[in-house]
C-alpha atoms as a PDB file:
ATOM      1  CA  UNK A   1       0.000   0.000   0.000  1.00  0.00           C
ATOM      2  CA  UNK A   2       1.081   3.273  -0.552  1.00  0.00           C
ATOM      3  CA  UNK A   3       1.625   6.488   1.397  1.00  0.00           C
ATOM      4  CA  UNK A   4      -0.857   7.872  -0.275  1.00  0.00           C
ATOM      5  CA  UNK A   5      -3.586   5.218  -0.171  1.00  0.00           C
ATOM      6  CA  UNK A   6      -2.893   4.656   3.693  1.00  0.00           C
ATOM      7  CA  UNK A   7      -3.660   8.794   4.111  1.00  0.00           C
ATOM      8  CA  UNK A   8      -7.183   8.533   2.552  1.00  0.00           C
ATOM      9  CA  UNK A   9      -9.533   7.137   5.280  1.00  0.00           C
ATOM     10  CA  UNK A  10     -11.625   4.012   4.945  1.00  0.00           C
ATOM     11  CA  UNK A  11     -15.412   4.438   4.577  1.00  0.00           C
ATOM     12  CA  UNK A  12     -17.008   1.427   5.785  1.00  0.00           C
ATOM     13  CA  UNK A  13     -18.480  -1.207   3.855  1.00  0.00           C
ATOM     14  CA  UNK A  14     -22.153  -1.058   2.807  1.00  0.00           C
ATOM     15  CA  UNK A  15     -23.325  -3.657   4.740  1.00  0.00           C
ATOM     16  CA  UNK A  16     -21.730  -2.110   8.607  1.00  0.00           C
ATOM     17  CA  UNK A  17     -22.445   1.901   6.824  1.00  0.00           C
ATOM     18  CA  UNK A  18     -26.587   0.510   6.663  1.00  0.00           C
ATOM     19  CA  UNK A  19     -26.508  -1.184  10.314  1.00  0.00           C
ATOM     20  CA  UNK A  20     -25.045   2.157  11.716  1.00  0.00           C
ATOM     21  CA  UNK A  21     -28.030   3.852   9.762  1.00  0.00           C
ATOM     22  CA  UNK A  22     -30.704   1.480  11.344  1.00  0.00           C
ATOM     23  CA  UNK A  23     -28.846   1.928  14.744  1.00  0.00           C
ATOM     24  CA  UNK A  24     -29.026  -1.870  14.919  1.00  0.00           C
ATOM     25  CA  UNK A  25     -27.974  -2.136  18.411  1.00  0.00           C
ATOM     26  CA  UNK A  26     -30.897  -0.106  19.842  1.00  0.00           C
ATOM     27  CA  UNK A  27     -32.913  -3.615  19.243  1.00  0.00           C
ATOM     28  CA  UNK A  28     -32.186  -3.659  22.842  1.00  0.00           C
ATOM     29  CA  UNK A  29     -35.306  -1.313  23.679  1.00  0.00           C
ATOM     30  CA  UNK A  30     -38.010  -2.802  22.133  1.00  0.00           C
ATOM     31  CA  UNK A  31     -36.470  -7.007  22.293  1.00  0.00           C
ATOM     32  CA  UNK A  32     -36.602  -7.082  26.125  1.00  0.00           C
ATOM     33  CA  UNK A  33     -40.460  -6.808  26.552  1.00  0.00           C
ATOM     34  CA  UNK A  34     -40.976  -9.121  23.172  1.00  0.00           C
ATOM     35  CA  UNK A  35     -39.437 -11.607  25.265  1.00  0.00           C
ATOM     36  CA  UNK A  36     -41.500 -10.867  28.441  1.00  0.00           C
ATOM     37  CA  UNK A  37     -44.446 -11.488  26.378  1.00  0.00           C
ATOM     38  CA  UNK A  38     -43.120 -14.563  24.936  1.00  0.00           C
ATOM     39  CA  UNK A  39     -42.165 -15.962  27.983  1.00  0.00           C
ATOM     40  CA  UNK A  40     -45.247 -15.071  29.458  1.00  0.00           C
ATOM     41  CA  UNK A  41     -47.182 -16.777  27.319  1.00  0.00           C
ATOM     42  CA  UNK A  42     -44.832 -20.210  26.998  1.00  0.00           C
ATOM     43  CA  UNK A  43     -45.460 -20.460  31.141  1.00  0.00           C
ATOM     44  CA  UNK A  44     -49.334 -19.810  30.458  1.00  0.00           C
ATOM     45  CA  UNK A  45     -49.526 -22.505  27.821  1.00  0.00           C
ATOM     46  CA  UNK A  46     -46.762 -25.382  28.787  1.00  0.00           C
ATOM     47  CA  UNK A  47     -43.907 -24.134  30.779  1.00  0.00           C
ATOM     48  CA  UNK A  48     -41.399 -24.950  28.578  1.00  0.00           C
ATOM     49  CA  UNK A  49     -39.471 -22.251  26.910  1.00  0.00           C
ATOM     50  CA  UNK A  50     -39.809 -22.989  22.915  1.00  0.00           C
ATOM     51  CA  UNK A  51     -36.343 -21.999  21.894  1.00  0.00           C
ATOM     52  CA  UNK A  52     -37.086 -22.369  17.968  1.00  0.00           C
ATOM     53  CA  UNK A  53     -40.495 -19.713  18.129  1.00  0.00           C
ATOM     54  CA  UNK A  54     -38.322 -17.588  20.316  1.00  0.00           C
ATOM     55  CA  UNK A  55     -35.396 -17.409  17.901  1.00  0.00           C
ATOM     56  CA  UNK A  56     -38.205 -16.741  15.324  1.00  0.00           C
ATOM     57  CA  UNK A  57     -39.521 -13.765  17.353  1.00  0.00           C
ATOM     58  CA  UNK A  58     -36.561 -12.302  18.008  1.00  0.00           C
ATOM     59  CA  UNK A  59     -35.815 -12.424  13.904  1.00  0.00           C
ATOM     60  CA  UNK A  60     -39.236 -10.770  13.308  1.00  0.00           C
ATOM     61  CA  UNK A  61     -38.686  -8.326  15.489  1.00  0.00           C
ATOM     62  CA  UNK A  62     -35.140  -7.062  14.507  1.00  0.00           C
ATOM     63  CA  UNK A  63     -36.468  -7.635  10.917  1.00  0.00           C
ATOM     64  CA  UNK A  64     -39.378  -4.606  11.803  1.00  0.00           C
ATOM     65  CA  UNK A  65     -37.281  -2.489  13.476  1.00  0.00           C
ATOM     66  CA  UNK A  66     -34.689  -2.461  10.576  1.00  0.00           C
ATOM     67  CA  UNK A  67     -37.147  -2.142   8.179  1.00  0.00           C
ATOM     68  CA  UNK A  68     -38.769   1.174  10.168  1.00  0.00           C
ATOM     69  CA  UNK A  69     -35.372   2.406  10.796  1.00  0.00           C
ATOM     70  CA  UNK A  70     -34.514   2.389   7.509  1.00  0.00           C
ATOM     71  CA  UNK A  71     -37.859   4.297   6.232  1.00  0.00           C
ATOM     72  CA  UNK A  72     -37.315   6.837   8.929  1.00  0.00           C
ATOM     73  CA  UNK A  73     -34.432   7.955   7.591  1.00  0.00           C
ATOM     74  CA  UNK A  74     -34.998   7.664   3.847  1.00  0.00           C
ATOM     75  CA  UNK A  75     -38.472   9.731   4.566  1.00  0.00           C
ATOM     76  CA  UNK A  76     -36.441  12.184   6.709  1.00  0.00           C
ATOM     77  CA  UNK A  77     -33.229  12.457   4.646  1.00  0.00           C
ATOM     78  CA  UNK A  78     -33.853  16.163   3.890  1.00  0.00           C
ATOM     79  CA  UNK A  79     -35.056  17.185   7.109  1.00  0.00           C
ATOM     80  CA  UNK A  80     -31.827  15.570   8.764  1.00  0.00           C
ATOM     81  CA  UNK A  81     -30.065  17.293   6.250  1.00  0.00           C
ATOM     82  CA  UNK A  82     -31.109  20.767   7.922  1.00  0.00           C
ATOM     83  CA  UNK A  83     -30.227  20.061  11.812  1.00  0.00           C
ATOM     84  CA  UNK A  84     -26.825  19.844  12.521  1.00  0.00           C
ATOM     85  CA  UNK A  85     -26.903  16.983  14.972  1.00  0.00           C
ATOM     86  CA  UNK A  86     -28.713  14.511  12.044  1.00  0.00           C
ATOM     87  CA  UNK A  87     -26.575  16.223   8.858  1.00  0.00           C
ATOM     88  CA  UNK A  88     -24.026  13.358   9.538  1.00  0.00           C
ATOM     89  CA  UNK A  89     -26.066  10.336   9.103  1.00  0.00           C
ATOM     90  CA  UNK A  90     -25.746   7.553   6.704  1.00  0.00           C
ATOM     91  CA  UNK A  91     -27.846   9.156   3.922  1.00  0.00           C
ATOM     92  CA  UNK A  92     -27.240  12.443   4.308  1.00  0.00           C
ATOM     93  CA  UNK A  93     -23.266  11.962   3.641  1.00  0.00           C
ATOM     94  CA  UNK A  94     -23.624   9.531   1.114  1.00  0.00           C
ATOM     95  CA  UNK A  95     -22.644   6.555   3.281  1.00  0.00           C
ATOM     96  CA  UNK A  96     -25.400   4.893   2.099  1.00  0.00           C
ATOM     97  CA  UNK A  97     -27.332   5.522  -1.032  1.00  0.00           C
ATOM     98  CA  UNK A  98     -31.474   6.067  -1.168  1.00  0.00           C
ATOM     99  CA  UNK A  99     -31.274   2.706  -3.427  1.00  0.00           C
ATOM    100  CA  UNK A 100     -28.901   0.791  -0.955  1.00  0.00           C
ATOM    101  CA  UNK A 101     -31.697   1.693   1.705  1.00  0.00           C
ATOM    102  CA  UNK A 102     -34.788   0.843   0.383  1.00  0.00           C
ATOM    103  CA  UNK A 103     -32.904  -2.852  -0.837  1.00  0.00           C
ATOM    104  CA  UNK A 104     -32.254  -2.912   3.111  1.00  0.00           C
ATOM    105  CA  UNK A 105     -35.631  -2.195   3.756  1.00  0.00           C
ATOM    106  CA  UNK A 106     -37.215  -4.840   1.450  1.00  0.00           C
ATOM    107  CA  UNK A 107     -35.120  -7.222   2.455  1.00  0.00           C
ATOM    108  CA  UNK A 108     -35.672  -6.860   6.226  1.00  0.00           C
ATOM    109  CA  UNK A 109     -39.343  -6.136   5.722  1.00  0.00           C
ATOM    110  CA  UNK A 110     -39.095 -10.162   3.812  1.00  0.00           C
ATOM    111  CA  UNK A 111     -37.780 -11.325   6.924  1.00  0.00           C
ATOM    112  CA  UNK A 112     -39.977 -10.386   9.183  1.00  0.00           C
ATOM    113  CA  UNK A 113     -43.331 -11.570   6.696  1.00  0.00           C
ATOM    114  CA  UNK A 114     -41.169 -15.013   6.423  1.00  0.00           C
ATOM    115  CA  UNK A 115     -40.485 -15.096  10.497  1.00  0.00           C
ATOM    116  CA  UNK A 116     -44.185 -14.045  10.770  1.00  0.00           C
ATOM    117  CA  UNK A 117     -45.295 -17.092   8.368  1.00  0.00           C
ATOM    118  CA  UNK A 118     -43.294 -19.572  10.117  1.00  0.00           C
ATOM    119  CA  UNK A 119     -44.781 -18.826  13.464  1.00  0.00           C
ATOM    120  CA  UNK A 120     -48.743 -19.190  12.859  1.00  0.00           C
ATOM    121  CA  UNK A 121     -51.212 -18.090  10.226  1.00  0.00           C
ATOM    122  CA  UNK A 122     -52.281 -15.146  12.561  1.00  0.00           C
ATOM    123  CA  UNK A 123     -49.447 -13.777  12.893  1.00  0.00           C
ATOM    124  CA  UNK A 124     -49.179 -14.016   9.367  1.00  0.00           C
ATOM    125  CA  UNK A 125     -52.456 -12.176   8.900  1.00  0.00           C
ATOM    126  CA  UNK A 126     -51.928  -9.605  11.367  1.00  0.00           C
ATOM    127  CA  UNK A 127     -47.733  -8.968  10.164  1.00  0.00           C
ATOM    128  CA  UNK A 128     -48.810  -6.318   7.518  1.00  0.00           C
ATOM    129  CA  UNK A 129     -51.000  -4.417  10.044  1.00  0.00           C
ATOM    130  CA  UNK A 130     -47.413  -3.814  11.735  1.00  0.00           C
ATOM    131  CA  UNK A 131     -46.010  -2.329   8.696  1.00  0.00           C
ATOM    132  CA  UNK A 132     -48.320   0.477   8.446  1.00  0.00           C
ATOM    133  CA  UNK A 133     -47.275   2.540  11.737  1.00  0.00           C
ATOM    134  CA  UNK A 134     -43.538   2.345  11.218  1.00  0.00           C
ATOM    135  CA  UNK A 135     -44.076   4.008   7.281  1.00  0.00           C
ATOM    136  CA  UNK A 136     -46.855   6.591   8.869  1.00  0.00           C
ATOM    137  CA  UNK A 137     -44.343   8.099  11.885  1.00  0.00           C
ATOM    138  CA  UNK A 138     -42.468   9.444   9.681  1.00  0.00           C
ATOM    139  CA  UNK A 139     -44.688  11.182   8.051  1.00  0.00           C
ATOM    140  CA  UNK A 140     -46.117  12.263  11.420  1.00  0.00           C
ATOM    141  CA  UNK A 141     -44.189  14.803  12.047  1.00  0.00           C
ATOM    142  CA  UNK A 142     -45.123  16.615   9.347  1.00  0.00           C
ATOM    143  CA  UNK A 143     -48.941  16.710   9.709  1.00  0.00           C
ATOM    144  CA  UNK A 144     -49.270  16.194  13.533  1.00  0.00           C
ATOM    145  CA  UNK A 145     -47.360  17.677  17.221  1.00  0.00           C
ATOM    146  CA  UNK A 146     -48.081  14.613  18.321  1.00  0.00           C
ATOM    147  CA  UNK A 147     -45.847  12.319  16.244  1.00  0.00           C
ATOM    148  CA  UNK A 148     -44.587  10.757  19.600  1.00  0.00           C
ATOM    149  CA  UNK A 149     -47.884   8.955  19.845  1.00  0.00           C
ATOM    150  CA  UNK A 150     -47.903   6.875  16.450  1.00  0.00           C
ATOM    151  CA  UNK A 151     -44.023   6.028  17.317  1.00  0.00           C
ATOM    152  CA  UNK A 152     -45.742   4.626  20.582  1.00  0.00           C
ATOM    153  CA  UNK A 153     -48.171   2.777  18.210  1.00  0.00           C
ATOM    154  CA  UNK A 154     -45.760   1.271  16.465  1.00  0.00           C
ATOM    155  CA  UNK A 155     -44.126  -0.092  19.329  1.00  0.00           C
ATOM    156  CA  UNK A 156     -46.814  -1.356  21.535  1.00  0.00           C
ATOM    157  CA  UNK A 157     -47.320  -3.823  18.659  1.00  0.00           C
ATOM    158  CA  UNK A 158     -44.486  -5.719  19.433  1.00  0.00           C
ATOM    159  CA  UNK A 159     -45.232  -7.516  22.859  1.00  0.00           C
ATOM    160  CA  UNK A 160     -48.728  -8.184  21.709  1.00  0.00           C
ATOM    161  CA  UNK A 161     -47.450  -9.774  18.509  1.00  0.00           C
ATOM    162  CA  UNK A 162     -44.739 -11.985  20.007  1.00  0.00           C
ATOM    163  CA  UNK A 163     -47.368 -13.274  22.642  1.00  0.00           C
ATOM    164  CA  UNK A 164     -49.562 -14.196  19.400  1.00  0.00           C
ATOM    165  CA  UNK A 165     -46.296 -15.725  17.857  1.00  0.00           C
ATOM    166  CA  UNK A 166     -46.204 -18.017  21.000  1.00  0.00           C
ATOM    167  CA  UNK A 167     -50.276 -18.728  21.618  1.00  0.00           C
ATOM    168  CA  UNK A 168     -51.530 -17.888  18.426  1.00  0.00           C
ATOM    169  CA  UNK A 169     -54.355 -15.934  19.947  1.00  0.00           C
ATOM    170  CA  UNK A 170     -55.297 -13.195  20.523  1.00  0.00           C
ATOM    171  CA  UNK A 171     -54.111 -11.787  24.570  1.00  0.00           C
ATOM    172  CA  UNK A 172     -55.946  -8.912  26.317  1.00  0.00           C
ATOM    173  CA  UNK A 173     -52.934  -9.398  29.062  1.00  0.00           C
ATOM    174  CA  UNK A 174     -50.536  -8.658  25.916  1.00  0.00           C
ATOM    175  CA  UNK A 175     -52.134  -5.362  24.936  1.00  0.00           C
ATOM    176  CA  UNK A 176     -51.605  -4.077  28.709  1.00  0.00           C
ATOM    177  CA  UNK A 177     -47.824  -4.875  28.163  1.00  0.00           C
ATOM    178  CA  UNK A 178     -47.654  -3.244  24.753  1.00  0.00           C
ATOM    179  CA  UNK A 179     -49.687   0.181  25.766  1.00  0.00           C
ATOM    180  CA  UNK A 180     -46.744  -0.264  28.596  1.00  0.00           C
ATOM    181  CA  UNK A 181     -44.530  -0.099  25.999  1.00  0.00           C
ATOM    182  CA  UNK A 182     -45.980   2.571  23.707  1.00  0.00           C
ATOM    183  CA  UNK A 183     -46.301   4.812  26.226  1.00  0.00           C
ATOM    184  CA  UNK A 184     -43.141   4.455  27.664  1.00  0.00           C
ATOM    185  CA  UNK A 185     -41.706   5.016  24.050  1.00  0.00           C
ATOM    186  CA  UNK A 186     -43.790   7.570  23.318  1.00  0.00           C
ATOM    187  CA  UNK A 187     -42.631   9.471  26.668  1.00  0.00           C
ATOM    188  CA  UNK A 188     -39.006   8.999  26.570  1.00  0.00           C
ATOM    189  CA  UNK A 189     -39.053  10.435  22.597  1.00  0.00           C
ATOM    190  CA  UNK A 190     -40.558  13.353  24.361  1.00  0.00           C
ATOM    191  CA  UNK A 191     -37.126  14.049  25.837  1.00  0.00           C
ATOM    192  CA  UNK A 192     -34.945  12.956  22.924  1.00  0.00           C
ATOM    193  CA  UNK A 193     -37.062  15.708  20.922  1.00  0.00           C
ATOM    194  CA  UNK A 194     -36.153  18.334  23.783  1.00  0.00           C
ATOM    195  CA  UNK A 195     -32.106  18.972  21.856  1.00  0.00           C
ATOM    196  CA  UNK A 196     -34.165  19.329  17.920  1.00  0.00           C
ATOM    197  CA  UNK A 197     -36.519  22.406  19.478  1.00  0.00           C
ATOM    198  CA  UNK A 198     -34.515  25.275  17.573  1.00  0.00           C
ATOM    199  CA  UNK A 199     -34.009  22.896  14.856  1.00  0.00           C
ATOM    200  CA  UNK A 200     -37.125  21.933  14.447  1.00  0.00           C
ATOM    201  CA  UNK A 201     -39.063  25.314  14.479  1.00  0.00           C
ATOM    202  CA  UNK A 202     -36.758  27.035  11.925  1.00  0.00           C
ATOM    203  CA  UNK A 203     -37.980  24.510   9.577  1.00  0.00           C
ATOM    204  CA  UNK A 204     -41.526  23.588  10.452  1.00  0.00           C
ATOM    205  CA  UNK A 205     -41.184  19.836  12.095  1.00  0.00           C
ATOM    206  CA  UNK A 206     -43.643  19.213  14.731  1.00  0.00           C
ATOM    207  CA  UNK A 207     -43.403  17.538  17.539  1.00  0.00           C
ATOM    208  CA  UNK A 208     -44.605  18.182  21.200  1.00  0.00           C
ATOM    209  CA  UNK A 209     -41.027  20.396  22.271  1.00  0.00           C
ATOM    210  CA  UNK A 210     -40.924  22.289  19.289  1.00  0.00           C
ATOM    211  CA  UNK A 211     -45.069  23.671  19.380  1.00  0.00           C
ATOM    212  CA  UNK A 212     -45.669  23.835  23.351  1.00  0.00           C
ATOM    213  CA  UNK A 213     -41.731  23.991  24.649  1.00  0.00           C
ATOM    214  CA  UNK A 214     -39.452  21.753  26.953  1.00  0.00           C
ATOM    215  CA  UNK A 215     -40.882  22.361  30.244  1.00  0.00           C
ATOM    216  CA  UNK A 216     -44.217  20.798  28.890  1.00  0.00           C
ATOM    217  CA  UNK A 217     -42.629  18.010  27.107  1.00  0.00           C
ATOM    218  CA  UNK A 218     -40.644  17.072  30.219  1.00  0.00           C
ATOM    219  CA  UNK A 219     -43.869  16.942  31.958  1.00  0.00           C
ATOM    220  CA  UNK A 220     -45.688  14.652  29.353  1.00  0.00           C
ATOM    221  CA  UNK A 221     -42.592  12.744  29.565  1.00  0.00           C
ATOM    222  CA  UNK A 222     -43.131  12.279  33.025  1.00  0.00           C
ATOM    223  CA  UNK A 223     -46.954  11.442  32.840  1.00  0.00           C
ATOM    224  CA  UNK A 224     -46.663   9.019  30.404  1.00  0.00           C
ATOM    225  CA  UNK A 225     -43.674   7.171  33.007  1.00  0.00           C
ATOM    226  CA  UNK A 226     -46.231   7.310  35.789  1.00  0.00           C
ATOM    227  CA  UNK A 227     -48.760   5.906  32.824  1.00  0.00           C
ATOM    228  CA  UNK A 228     -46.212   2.825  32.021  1.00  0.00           C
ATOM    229  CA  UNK A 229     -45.786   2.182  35.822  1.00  0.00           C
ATOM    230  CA  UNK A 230     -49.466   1.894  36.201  1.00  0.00           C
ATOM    231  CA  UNK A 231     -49.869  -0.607  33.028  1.00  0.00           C
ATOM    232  CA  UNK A 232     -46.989  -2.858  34.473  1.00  0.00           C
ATOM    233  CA  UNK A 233     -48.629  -3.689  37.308  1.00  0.00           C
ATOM    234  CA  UNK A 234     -51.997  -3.897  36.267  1.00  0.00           C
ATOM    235  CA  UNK A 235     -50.222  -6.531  33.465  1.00  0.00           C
ATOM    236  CA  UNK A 236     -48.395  -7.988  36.872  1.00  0.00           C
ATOM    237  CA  UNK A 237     -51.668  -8.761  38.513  1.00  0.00           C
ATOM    238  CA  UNK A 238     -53.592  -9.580  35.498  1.00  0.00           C
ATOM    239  CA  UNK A 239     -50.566 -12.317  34.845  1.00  0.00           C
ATOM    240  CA  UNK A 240     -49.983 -13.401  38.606  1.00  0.00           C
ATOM    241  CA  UNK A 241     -46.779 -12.298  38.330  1.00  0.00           C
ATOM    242  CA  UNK A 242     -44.295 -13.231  41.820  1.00  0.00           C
ATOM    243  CA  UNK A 243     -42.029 -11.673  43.430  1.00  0.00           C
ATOM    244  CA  UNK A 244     -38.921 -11.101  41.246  1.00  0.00           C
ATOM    245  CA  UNK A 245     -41.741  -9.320  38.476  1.00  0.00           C
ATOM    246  CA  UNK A 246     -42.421  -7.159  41.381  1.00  0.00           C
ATOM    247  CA  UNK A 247     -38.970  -6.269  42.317  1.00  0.00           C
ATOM    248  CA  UNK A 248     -38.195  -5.893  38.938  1.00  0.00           C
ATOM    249  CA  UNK A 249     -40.954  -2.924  38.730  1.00  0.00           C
ATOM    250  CA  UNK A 250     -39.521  -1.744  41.683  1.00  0.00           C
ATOM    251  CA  UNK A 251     -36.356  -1.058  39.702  1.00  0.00           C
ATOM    252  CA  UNK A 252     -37.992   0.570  36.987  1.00  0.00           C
ATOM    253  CA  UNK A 253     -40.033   2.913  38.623  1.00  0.00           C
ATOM    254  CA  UNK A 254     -36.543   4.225  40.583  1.00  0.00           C
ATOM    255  CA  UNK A 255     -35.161   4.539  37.213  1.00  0.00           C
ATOM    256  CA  UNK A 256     -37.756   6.369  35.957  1.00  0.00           C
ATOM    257  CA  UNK A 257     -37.324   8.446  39.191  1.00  0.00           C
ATOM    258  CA  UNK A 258     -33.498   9.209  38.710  1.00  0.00           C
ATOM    259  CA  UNK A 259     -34.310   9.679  34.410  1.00  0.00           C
ATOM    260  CA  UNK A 260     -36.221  12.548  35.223  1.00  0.00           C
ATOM    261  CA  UNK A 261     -34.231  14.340  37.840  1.00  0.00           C
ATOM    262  CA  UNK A 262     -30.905  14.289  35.327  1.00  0.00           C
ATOM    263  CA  UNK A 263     -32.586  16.181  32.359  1.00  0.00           C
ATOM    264  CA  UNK A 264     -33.981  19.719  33.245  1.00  0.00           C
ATOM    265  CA  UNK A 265     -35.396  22.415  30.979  1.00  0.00           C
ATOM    266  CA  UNK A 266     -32.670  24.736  31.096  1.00  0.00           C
ATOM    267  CA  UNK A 267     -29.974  21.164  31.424  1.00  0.00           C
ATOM    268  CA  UNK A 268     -30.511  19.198  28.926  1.00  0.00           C
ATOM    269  CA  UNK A 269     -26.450  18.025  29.294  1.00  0.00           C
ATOM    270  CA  UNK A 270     -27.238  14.316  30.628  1.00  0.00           C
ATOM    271  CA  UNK A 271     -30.156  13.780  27.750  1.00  0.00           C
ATOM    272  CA  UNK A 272     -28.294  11.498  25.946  1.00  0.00           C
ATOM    273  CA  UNK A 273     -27.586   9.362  29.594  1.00  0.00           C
ATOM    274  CA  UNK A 274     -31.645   9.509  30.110  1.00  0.00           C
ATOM    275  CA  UNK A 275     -32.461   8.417  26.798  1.00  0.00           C
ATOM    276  CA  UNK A 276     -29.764   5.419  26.127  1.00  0.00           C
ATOM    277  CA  UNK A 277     -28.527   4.450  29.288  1.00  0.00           C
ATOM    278  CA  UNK A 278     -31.525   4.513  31.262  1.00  0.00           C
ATOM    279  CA  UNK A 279     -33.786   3.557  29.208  1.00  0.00           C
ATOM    280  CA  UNK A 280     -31.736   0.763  28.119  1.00  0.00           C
ATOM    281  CA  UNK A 281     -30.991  -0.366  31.720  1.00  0.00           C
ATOM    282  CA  UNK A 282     -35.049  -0.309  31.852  1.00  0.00           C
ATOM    283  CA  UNK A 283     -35.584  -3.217  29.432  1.00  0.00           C
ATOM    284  CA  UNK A 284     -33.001  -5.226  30.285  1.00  0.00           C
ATOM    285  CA  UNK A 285     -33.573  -4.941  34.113  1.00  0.00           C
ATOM    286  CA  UNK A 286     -37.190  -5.659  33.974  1.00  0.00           C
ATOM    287  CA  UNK A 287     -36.737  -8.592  31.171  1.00  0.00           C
ATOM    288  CA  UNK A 288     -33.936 -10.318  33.884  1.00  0.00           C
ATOM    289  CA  UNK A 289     -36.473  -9.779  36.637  1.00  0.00           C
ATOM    290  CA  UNK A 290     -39.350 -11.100  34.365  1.00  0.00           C
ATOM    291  CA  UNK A 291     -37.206 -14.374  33.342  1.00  0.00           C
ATOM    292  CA  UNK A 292     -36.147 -15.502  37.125  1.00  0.00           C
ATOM    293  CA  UNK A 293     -39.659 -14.883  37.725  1.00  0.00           C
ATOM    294  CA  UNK A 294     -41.320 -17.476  35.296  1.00  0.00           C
ATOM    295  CA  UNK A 295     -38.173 -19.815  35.840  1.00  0.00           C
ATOM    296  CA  UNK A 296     -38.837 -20.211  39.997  1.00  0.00           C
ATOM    297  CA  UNK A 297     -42.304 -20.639  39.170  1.00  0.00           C
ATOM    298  CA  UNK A 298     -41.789 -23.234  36.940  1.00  0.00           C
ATOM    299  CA  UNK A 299     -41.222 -22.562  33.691  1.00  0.00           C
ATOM    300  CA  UNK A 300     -38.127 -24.931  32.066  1.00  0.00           C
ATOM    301  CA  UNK A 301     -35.494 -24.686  29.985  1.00  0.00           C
END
C-alpha cells in the first residue's frame, strides 16, 4: 500500500455503513419486553421455553425495526439534512445511497413476513397491520405535534405480537404490556425531541417540544412514566406475576425516578444518559427480573 492510499480514510463497507443507519444495536429497547411477552405466554400454555419460536420472534422483530429504521431515515433524509446533529447520518453523507436503503428495507421487511409465516397463520395475517405505523411516523411529524404517539403505536405492537407468535391468539394481558410499551416510548421520545426544538421550528417539524416547549414536554414525559408504571402492574396482577416481576418494577419505577431528575429544561447536558442508558438499563432490568420470575415458578429450559 502506498503512502498515499494509507492517508485517505476508509469508509465502511455497505453492509456495517446501513446497520449504523438502522442503529441496529438499539434492538435492545423494544427485544426485552418481546421476550417478556413470549415468555409469558410459553409459562401460560406449557412451561417450557420454545427456543425455535423464540429465535423466530426475536428475527421478526429485529427484521421490523430495521425495516422502520430504515424508512425513517430515507423519509427524513432532507429534514436531517437541515439540523446539525442529524446532517451526519448515513444518507445524508452519502454513506449509504437512497437505493442501498430501500434494498435494506425490502429485504428486512421479507424477513420479518417469512419469520411471521413460520410462526402461525395469525401472525401471518396480522404482520402487515405492523407495517403500516412504522411508514406513517415518519410522516407524522409533518402533519401532527403529536408524532410521539404513532411512534408509541408502532411499538406497543411488538409484545402483543410476540405473545400471538407463542399462543396464536389473541391476549388482552398482551395489549396491557404493549400500551406499557408505547407509552413508555412515546414518553421517553418526548425528551430525545427536547435537543431538535430550535431545529425543528426554523424549519416547520412538529413535535410536542418544538409547538408547546421543553418544560411541557418534560412533563408529558413524566406522565406518560407514571402511565407505564401503572400498566406494568396492572399486566403484573392480570398475569400473577411473583415476586422477582415485582422487584423488577420496583427497579424501573426508581429509574424512571433518577431519568427525570438528570434532564432539566434549562440542562438538557445528561439527555443522551436519560435516553440510552436509562432507558436501556429499563428493558433489560425488567426482562432479567421477568425471566427468574417465570423460571422459579416453573417454567423450564
Amino acid at each position: 500500500m502506498t503512502a498515499s492510499a494509507a492517508a485517505v480514510p476508509q469508509r465502511p463497507g455497505r453492509t456495517k455503513a446501513f446497520l449504523r443507519l438502522v442503529m441496529i444495536e438499539h434492538s435492545v429497547f423494544a427485544l426485552p419486553f418481546a421476550y417478556i411477552a413470549s415468555l409469558t405466554a410459553m409459562f401460560q400454555w406449557d412451561r417450557t421455553i420454545h427456543w425455535g419460536k423464540l429465535l423466530l420472534v426475536t428475527v421478526a422483530m429485529v427484521g421490523l425495526r430495521t425495516f422502520a429504521m430504515a424508512c425513517n431515515r430515507i423519509i427524513d433524509r432532507e429534514i436531517d439534512a437541515r439540523n446539525p446533529r442529524t446532517a451526519t447520518r448515513e444518507l445524508v453523507t452519502g454513506a449509504v445511497t437512497v437505493k442501498s436503503a430501500w434494498t435494506g428495507a425490502l429485504i428486512a421487511v421479507v424477513i420479518f413476513l417469512g419469520a411471521a409465516a413460520l410462526l402461525n397463520p395469525l401472525c401471518l395475517a396480522l404482520a402487515p397491520i405492523a407495517v403500516i405505523p412504522m411508514v406513517v411516523y415518519p410522516y407524522g411529524k409533518r402533519f401532527t405535534n403529536f408524532p410521539h404517539a404513532i411512534l408509541g403505536l408502532a411499538q406497543a405492537m411488538g409484545p402483543v405480537g410476540a405473545w400471538i407468535a407463542i399462543s396464536g391468539s389473541w391476549s388482552w394481558d398482551a395489549v396491557v404490556l404493549g400500551l406499557a410499551v408505547g407509552v413508555w416510548i412515546g414518553g421517553f421520545d418526548l425528551i430525545f425531541g427536547c435537543q431538535d426544538v430550535q431545529a425543528d421550528r426554523a424549519h416547520g417539524v412538529k413535535s410536542v417540544p418544538a409547538r408547546f416547549g421543553i418544560p411541557a414536554a418534560l412533563h408529558g414525559a413524566r406522565a406518560s412514566h407514571a402511565v407505564t408504571t401503572a400498566l406494568l402492574v396492572w399486566y403484573a396482577l392480570a398475569t400473577g406475576a411473583g415476586v422477582f416481576f415485582w422487584a423488577g418494577l420496583v427497579i424501573v419505577a426508581v429509574a424512571f425516578l433518577y431519568e427525570h431528575t438528570i434532564v432539566r429544561p434549562h440542562d438538557l447536558s445528561r439527555l443522551n444518559r436519560a435516553f440510552f442508558t436509562v432507558n436501556g438499563f429499563i428493558g433489560i432490568a425488567l426482562f432479567v427480573c421477568a425471566l427468574l420470575d417465570v423460571l422459579v415458578r416453573g417454567l423450564t429450559v
